[in-house]
N, C-alpha and C. Protein backbone atom coordinates (compact mmCIF):
# COMPACT_ATOMS: atom_id res chain seq x y z
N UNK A 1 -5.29 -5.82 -21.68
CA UNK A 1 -4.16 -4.94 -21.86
C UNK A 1 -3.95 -4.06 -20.63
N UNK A 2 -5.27 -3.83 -20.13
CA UNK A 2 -4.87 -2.53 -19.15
C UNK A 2 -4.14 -2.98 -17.37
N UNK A 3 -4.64 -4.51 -17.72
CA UNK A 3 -3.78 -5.74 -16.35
C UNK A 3 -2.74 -5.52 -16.51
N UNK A 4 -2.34 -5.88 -17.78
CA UNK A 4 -0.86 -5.78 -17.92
C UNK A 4 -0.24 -4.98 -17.90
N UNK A 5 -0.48 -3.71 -17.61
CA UNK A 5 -0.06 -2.50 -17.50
C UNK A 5 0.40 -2.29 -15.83
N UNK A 6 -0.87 -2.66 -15.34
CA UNK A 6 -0.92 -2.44 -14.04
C UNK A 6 -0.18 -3.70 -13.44
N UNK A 7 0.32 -4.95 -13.93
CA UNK A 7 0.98 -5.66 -13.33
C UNK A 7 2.79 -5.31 -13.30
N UNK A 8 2.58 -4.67 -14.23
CA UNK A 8 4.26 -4.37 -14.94
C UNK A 8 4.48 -2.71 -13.75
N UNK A 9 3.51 -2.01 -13.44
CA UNK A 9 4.23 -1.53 -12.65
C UNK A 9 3.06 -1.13 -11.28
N UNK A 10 4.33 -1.62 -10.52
CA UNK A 10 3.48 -2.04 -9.33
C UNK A 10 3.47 -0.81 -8.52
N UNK A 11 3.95 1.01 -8.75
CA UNK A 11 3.66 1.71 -8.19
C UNK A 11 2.58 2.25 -8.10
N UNK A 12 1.72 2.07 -8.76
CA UNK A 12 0.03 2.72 -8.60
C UNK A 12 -0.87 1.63 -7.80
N UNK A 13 -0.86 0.47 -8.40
CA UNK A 13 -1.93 -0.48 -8.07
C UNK A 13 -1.17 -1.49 -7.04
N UNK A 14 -2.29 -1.75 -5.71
CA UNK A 14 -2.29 -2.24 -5.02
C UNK A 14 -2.81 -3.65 -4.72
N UNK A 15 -3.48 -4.10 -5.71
CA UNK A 15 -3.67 -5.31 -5.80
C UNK A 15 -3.94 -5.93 -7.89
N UNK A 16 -3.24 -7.37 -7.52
CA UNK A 16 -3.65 -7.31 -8.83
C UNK A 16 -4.60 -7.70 -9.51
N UNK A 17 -4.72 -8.58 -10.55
CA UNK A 17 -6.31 -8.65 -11.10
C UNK A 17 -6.72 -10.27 -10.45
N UNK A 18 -5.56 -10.99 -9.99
CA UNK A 18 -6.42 -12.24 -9.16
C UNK A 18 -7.00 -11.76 -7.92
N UNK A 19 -6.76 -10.95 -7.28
CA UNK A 19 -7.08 -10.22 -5.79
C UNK A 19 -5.94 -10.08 -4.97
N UNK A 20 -4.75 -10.65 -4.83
CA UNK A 20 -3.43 -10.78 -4.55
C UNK A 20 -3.32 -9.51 -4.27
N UNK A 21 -2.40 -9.30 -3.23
CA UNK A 21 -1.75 -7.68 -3.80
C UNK A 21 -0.33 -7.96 -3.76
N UNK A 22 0.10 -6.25 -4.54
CA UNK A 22 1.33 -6.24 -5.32
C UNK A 22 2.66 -6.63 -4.27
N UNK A 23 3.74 -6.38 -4.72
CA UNK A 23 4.61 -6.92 -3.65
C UNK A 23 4.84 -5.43 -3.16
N UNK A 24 4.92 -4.13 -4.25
CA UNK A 24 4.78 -2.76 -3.23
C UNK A 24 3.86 -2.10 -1.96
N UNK A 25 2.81 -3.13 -2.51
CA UNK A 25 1.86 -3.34 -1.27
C UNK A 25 1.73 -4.05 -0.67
N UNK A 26 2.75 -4.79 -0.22
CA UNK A 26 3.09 -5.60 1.16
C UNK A 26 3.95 -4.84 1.72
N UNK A 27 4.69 -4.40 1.14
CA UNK A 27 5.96 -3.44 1.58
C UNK A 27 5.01 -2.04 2.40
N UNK A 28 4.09 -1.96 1.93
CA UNK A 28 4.30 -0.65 2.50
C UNK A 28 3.43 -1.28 3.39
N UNK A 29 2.12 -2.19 3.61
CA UNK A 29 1.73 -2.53 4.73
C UNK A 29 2.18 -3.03 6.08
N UNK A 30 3.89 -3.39 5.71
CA UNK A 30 4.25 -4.03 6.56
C UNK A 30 4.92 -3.07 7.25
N UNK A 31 5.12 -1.88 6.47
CA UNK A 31 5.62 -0.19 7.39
C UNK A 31 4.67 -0.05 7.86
N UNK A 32 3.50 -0.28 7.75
CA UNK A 32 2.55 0.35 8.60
C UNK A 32 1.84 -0.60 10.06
N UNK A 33 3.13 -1.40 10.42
CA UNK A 33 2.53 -2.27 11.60
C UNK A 33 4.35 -1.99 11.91
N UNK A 34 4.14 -1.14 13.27
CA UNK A 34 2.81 -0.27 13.62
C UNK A 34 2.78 0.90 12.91
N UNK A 35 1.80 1.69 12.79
CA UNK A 35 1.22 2.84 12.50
C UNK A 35 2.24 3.89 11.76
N UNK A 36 2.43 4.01 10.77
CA UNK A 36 3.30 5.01 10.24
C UNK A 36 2.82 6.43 9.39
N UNK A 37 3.67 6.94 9.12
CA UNK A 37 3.55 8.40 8.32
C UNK A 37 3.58 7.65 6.80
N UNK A 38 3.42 8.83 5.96
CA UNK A 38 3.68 8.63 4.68
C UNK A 38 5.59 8.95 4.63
N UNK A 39 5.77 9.70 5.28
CA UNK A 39 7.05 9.90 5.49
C UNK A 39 7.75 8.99 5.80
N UNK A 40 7.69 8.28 7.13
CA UNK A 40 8.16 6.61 7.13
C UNK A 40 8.07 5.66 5.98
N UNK A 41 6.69 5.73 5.15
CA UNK A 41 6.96 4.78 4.28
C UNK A 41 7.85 5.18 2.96
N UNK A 42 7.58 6.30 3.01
CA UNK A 42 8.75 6.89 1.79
C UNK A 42 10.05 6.23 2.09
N UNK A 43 10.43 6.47 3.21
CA UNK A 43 11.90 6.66 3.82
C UNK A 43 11.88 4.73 3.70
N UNK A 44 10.51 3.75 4.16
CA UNK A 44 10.62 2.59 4.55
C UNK A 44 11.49 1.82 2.56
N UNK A 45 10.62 2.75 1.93
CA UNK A 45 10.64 2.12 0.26
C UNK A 45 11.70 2.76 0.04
N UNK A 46 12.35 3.75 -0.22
CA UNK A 46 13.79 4.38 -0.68
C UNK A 46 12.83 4.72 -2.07
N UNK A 47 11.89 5.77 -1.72
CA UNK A 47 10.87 6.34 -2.53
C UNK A 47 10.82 7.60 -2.45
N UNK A 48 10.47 8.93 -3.52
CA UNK A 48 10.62 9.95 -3.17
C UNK A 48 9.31 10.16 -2.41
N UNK A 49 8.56 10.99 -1.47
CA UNK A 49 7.59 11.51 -1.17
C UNK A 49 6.24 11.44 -2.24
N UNK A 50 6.52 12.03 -3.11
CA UNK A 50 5.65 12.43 -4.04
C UNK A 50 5.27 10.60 -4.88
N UNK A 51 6.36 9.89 -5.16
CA UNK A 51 6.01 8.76 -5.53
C UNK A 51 4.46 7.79 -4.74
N UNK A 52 5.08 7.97 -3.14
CA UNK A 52 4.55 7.18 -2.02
C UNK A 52 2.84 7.43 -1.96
N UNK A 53 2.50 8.95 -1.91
CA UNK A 53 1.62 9.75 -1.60
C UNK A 53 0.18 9.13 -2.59
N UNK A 54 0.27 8.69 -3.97
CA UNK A 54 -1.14 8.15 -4.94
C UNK A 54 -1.05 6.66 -4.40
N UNK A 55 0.21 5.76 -4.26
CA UNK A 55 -0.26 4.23 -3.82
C UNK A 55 -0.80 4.55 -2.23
N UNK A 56 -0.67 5.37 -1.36
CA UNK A 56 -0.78 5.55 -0.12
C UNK A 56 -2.72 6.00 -0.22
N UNK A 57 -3.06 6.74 -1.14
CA UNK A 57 -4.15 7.19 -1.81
C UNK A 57 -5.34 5.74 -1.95
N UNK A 58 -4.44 5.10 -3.27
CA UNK A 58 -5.39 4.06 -3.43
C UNK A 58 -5.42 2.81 -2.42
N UNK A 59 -4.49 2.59 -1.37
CA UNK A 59 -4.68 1.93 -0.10
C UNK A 59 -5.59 2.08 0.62
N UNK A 60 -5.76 3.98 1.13
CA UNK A 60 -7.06 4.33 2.08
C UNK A 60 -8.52 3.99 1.26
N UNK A 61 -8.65 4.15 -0.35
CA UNK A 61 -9.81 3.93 -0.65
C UNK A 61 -10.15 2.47 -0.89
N UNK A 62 -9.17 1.59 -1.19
CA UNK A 62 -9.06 0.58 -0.97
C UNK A 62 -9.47 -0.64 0.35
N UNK A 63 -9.73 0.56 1.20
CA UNK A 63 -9.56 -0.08 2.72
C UNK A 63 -8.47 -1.29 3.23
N UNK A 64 -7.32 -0.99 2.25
CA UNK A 64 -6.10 -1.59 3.06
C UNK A 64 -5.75 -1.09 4.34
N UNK A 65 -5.45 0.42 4.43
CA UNK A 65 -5.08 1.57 5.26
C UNK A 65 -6.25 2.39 5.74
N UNK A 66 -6.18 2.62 7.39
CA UNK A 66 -6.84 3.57 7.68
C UNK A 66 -6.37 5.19 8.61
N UNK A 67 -6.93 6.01 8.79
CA UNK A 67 -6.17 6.38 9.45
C UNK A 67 -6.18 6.60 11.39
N UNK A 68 -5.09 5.99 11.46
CA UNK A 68 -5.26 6.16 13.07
C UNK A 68 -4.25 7.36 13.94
N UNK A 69 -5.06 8.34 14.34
CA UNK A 69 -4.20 9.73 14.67
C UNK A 69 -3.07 10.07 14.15
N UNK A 70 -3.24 10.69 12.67
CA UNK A 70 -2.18 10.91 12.10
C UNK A 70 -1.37 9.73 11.71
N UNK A 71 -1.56 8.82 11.71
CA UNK A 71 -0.68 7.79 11.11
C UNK A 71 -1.57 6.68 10.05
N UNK A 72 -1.12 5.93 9.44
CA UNK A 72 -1.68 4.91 9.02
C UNK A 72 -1.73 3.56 9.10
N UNK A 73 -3.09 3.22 9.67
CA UNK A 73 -2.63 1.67 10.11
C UNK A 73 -3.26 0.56 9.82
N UNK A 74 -3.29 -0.59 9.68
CA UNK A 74 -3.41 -1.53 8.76
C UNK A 74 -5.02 -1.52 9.35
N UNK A 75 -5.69 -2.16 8.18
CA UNK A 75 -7.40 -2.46 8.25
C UNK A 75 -7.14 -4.07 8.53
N UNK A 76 -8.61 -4.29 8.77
CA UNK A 76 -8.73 -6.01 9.21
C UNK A 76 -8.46 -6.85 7.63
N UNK A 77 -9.04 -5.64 6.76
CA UNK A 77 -8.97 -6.09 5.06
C UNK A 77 -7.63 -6.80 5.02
N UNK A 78 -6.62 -5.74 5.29
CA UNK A 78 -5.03 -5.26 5.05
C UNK A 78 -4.35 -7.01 5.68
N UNK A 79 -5.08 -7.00 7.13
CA UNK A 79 -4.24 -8.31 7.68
C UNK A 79 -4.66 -9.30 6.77
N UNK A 80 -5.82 -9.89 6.60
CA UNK A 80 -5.82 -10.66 5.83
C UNK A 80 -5.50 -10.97 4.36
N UNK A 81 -5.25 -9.83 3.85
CA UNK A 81 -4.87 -10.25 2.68
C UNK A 81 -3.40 -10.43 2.69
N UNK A 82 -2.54 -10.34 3.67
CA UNK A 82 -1.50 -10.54 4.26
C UNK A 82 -0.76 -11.84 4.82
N UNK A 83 -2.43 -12.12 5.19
CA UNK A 83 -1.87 -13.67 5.61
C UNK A 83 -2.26 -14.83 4.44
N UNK A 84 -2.54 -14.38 3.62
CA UNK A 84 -2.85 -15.00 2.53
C UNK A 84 -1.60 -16.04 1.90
């Protein structure tokens, strides 16, 4: 039950329960090549700020995203699950 929760909405969770990730998390990885703000990706998704800021959250602990001087930029994790 709790997959299906997390598949139905793809603003929190970043990958789903096969290992895949969501299609909001391609989107925002692909703002982040090159290196972006949370602000860029807000602006990249037509997202408010506050939406962007917990999936942007579970990315860095995730090790999709890291941070590179103030910005965020894709992990080696991030490419590959990209080229998937």
């Amino acid at each position: 039950m709790t997959s299906d929760m997390y598949d139905a909405d793809e603003s929190v969770a970043a990958i789903k329960p096969d290992g895949s990730l969501t299609q909001t998390a391609k989107d925002i990885l692909r703002i982040c090549e090159p290196p972006a703000t949370e602000e860029d990706i807000a602006r990249g998704l037509v997202r408010h700020f506050s939406q962007v800021q917990p999936m942007v959250r579970d990315m860095l602990h995730l090790g999709l995203l890291e941070d590179a001087e103030g910005r965020l930029a894709l992990t080696t994790l991030a490419r590959e699950k990209l080229s998937v």
